[in-house]
PDB file of N, CA and C in Angstrom:
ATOM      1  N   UNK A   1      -4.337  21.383 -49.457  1.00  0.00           N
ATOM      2  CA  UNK A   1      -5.015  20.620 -48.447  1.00  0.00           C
ATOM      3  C   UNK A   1      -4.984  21.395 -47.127  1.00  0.00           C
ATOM      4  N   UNK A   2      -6.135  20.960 -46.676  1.00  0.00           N
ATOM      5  CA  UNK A   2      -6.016  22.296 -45.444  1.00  0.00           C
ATOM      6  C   UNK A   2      -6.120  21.467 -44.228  1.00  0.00           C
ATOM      7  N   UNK A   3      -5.307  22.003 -43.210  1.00  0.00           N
ATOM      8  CA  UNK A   3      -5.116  21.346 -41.563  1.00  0.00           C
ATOM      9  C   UNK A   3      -6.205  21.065 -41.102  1.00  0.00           C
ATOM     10  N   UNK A   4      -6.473  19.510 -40.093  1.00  0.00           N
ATOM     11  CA  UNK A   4      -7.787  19.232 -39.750  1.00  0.00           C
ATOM     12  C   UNK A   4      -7.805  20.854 -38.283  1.00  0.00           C
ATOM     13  N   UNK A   5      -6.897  21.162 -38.130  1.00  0.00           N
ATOM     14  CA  UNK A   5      -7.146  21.761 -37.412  1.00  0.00           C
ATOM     15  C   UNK A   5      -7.578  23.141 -37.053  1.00  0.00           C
ATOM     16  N   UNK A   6      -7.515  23.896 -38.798  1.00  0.00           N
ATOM     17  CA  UNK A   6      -8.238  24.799 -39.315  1.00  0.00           C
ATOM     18  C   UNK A   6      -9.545  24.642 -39.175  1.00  0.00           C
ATOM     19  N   UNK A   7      -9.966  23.407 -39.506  1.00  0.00           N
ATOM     20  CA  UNK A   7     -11.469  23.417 -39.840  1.00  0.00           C
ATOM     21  C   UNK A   7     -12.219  22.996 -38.620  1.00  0.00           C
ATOM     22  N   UNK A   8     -11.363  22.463 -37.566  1.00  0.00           N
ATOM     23  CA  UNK A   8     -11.926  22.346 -36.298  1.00  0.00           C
ATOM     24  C   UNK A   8     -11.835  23.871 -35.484  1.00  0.00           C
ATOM     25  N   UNK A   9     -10.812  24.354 -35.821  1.00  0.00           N
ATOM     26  CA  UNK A   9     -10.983  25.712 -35.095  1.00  0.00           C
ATOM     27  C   UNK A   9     -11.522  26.354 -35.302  1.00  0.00           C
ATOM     28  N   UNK A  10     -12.369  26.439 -37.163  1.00  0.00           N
ATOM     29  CA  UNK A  10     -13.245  27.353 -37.338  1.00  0.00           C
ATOM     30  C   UNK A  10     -14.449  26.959 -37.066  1.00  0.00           C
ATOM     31  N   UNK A  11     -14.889  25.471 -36.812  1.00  0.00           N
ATOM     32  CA  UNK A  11     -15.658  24.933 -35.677  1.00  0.00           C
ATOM     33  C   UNK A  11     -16.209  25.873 -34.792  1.00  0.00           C
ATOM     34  N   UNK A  12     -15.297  25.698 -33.783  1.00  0.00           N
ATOM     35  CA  UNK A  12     -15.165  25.988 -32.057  1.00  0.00           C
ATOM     36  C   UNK A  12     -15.925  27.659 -32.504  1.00  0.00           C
ATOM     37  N   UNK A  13     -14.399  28.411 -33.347  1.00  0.00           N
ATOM     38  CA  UNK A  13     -15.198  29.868 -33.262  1.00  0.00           C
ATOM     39  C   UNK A  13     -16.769  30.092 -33.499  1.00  0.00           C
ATOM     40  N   UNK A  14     -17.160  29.510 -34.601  1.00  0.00           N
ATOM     41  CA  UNK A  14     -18.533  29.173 -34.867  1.00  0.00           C
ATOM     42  C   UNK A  14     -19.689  29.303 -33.975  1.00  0.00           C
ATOM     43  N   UNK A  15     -19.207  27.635 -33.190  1.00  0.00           N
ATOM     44  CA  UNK A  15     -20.049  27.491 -32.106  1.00  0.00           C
ATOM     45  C   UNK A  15     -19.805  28.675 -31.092  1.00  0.00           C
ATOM     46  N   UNK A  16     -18.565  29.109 -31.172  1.00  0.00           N
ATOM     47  CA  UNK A  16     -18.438  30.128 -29.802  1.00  0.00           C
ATOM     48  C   UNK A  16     -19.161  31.685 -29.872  1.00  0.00           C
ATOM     49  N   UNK A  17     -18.861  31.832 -30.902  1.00  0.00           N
ATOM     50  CA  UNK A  17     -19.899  33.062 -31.276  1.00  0.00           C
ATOM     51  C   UNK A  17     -21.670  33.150 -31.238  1.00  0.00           C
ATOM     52  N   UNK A  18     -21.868  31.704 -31.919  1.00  0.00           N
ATOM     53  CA  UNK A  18     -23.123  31.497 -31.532  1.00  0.00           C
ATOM     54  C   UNK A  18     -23.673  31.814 -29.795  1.00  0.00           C
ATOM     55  N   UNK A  19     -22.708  30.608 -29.215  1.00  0.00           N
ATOM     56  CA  UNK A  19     -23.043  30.418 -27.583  1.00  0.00           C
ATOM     57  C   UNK A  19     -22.950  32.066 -27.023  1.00  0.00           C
ATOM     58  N   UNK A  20     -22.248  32.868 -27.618  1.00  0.00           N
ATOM     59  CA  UNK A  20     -21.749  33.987 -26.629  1.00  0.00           C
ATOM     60  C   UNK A  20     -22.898  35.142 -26.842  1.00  0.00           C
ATOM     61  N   UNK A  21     -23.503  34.619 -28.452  1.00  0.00           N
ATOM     62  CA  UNK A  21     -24.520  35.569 -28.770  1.00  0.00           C
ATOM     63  C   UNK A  21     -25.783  35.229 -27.924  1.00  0.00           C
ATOM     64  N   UNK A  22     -26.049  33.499 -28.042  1.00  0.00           N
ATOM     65  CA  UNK A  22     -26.882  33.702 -26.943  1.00  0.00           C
ATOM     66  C   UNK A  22     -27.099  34.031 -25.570  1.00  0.00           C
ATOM     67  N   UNK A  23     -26.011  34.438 -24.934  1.00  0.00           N
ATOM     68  CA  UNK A  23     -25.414  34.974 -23.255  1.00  0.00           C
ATOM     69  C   UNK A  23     -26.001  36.095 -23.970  1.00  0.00           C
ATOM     70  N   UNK A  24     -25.330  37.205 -24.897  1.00  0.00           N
ATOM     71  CA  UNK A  24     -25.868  38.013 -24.819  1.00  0.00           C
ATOM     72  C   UNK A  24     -27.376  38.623 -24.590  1.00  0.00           C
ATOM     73  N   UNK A  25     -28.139  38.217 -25.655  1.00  0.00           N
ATOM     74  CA  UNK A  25     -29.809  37.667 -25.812  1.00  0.00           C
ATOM     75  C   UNK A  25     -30.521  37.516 -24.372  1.00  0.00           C
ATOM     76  N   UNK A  26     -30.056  36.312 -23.889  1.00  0.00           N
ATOM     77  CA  UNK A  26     -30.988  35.349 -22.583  1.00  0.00           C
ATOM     78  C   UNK A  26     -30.417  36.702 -21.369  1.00  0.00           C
ATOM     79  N   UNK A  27     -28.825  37.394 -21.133  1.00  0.00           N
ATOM     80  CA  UNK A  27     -28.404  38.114 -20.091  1.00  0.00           C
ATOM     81  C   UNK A  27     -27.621  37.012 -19.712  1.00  0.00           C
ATOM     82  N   UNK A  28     -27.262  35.831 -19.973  1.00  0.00           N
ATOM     83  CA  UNK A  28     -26.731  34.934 -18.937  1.00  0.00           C
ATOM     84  C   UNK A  28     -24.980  35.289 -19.401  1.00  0.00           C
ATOM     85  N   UNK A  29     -24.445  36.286 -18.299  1.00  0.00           N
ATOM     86  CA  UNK A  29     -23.334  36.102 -18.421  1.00  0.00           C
ATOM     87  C   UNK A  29     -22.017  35.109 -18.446  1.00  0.00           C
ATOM     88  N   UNK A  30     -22.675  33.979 -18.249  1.00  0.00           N
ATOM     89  CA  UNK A  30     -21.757  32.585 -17.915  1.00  0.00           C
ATOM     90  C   UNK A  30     -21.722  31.689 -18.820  1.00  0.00           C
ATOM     91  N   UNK A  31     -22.549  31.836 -20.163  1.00  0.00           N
ATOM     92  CA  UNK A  31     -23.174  31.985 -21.139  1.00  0.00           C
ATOM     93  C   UNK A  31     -22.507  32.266 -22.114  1.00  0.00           C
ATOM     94  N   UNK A  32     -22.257  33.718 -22.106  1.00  0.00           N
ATOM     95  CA  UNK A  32     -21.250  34.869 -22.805  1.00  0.00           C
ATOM     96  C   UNK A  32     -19.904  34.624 -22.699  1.00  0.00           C
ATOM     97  N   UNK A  33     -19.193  34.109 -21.270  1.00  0.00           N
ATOM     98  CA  UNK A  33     -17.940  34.023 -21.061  1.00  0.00           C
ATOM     99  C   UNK A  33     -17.806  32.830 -21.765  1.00  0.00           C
ATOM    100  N   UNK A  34     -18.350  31.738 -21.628  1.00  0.00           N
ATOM    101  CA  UNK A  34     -18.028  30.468 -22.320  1.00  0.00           C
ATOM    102  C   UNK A  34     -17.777  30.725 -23.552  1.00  0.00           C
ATOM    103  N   UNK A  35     -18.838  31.113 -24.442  1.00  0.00           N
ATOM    104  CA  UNK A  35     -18.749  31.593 -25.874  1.00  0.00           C
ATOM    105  C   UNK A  35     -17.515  32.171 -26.120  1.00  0.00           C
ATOM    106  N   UNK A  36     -17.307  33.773 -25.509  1.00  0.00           N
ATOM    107  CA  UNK A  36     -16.073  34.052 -25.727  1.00  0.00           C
ATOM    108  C   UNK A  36     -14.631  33.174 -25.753  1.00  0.00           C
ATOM    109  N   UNK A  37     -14.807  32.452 -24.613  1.00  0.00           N
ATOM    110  CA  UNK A  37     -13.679  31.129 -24.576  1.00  0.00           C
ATOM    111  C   UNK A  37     -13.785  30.411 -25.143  1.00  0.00           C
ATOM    112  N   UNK A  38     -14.493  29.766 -25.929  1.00  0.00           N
ATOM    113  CA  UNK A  38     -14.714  29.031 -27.129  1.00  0.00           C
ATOM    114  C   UNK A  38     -14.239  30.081 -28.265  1.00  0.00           C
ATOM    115  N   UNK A  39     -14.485  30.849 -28.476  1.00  0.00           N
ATOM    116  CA  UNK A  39     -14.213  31.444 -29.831  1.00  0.00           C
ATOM    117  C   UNK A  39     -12.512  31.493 -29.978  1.00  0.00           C
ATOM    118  N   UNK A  40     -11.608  32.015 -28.796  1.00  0.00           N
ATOM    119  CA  UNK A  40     -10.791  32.470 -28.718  1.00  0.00           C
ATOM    120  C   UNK A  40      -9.800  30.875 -28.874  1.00  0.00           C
ATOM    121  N   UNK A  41     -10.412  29.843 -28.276  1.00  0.00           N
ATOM    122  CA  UNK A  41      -9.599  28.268 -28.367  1.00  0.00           C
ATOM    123  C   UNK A  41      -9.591  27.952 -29.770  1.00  0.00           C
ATOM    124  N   UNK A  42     -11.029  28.372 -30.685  1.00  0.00           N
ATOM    125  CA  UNK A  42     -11.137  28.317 -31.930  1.00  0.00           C
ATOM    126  C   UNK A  42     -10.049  28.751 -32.915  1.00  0.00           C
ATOM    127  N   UNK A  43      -9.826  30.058 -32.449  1.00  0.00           N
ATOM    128  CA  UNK A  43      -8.757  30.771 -32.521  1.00  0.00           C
ATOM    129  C   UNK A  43      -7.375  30.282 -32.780  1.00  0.00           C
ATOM    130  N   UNK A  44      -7.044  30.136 -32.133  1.00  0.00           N
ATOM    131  CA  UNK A  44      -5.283  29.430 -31.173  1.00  0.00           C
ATOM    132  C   UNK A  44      -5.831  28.431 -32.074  1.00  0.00           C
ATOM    133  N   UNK A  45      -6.537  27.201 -32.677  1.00  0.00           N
ATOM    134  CA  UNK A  45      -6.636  25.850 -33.219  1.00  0.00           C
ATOM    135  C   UNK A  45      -6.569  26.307 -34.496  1.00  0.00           C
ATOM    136  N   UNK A  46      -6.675  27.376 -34.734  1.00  0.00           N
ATOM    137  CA  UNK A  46      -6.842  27.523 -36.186  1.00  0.00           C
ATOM    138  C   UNK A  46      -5.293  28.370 -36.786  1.00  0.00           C
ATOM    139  N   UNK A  47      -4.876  29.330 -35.968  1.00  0.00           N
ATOM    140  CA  UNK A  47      -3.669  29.431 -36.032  1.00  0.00           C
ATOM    141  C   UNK A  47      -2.784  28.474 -36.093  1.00  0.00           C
ATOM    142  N   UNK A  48      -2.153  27.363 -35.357  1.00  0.00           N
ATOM    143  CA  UNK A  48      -1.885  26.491 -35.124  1.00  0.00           C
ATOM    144  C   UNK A  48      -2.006  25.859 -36.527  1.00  0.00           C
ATOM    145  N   UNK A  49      -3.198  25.147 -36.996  1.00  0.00           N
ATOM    146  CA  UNK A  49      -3.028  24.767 -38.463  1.00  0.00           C
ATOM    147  C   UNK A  49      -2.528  25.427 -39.500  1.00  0.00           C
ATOM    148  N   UNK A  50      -2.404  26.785 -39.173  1.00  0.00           N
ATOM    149  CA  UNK A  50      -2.592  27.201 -40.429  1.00  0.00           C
ATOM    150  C   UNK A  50      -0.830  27.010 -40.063  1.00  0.00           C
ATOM    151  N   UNK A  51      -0.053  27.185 -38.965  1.00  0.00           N
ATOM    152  CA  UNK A  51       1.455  27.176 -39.293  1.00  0.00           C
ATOM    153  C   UNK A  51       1.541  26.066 -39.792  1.00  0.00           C
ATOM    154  N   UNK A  52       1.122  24.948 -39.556  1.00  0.00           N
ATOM    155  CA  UNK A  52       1.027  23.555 -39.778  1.00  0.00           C
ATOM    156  C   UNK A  52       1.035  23.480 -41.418  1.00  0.00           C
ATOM    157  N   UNK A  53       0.031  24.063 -42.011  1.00  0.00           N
ATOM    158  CA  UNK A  53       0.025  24.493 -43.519  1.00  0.00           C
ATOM    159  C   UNK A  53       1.082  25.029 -44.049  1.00  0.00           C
ATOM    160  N   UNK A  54       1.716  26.003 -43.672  1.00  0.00           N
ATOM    161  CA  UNK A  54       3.144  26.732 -44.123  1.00  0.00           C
ATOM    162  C   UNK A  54       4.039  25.682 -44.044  1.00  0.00           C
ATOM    163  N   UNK A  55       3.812  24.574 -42.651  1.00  0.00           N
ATOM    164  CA  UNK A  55       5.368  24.223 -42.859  1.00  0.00           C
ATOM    165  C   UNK A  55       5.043  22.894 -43.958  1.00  0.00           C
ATOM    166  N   UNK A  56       4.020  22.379 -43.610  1.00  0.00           N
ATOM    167  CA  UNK A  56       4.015  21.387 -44.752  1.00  0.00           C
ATOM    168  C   UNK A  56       4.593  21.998 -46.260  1.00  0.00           C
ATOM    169  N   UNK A  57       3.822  23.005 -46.808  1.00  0.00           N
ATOM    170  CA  UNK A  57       4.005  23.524 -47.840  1.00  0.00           C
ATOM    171  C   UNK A  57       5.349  23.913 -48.272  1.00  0.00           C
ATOM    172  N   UNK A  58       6.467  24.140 -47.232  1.00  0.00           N
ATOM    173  CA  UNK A  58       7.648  24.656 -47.406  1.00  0.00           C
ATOM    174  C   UNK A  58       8.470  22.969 -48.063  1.00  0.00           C
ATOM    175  N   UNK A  59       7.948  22.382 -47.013  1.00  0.00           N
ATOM    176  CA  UNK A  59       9.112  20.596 -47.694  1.00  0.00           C
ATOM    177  C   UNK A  59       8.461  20.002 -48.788  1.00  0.00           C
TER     178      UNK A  59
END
Protein backbone atom coordinates (compact mmCIF):
# COMPACT_ATOMS: atom_id res chain seq x y z
CA UNK A 1 0.00 0.00 0.00
CA UNK A 2 1.49 3.14 -0.88
CA UNK A 3 1.55 6.63 1.26
CA UNK A 4 -1.22 9.15 0.33
CA UNK A 5 1.63 11.17 0.33
CA UNK A 6 3.63 9.60 -2.43
CA UNK A 7 0.95 10.02 -4.73
CA UNK A 8 0.28 13.56 -3.79
CA UNK A 9 3.86 14.40 -4.18
CA UNK A 10 4.06 12.85 -7.41
CA UNK A 11 1.10 15.16 -8.01
CA UNK A 12 2.75 18.48 -7.17
CA UNK A 13 6.04 17.27 -9.22
CA UNK A 14 3.78 16.67 -12.18
CA UNK A 15 2.01 19.77 -12.07
CA UNK A 16 5.37 21.49 -11.29
CA UNK A 17 7.18 20.43 -14.22
CA UNK A 18 4.37 21.11 -16.36
CA UNK A 19 3.98 24.90 -14.86
CA UNK A 20 7.86 25.40 -15.10
CA UNK A 21 7.80 24.09 -18.71
CA UNK A 22 5.38 26.53 -19.47
CA UNK A 23 7.65 29.64 -17.88
CA UNK A 24 9.96 28.22 -20.01
CA UNK A 25 7.84 28.36 -23.49
CA UNK A 26 5.71 31.83 -22.69
CA UNK A 27 9.62 33.46 -21.09
CA UNK A 28 7.65 34.15 -17.95
CA UNK A 29 10.20 33.69 -15.42
CA UNK A 30 7.80 33.79 -12.37
CA UNK A 31 6.21 31.10 -14.11
CA UNK A 32 9.38 28.92 -14.14
CA UNK A 33 10.27 29.69 -10.49
CA UNK A 34 6.88 28.56 -9.28
CA UNK A 35 7.09 25.33 -11.26
CA UNK A 36 10.45 24.69 -10.02
CA UNK A 37 9.01 25.17 -6.37
CA UNK A 38 6.34 23.04 -6.95
CA UNK A 39 8.34 20.27 -8.25
CA UNK A 40 10.86 20.37 -5.49
CA UNK A 41 7.66 20.44 -2.50
CA UNK A 42 6.56 17.45 -4.71
CA UNK A 43 9.68 16.18 -3.90
CA UNK A 44 10.14 16.53 0.02
CA UNK A 45 6.08 15.00 -0.04
CA UNK A 46 7.09 12.18 -1.68
CA UNK A 47 10.16 11.41 0.24
CA UNK A 48 8.41 11.84 3.30
CA UNK A 49 5.93 8.97 2.28
CA UNK A 50 8.02 6.93 1.10
CA UNK A 51 9.87 6.89 4.87
CA UNK A 52 6.38 6.60 6.00
CA UNK A 53 6.28 3.27 3.81
CA UNK A 54 9.53 1.79 5.35
CA UNK A 55 8.40 2.43 8.69
CA UNK A 56 5.03 1.03 8.33
CA UNK A 57 6.51 -1.97 6.63
CA UNK A 58 9.13 -2.58 9.37
CA UNK A 59 6.08 -3.20 12.37
Amino acid sequence: MVDEHRKKGTAERVKGAVKEGIGKVTGDEQKEAEGKAQRKKGKLQDKYGEAKDKVRDKL
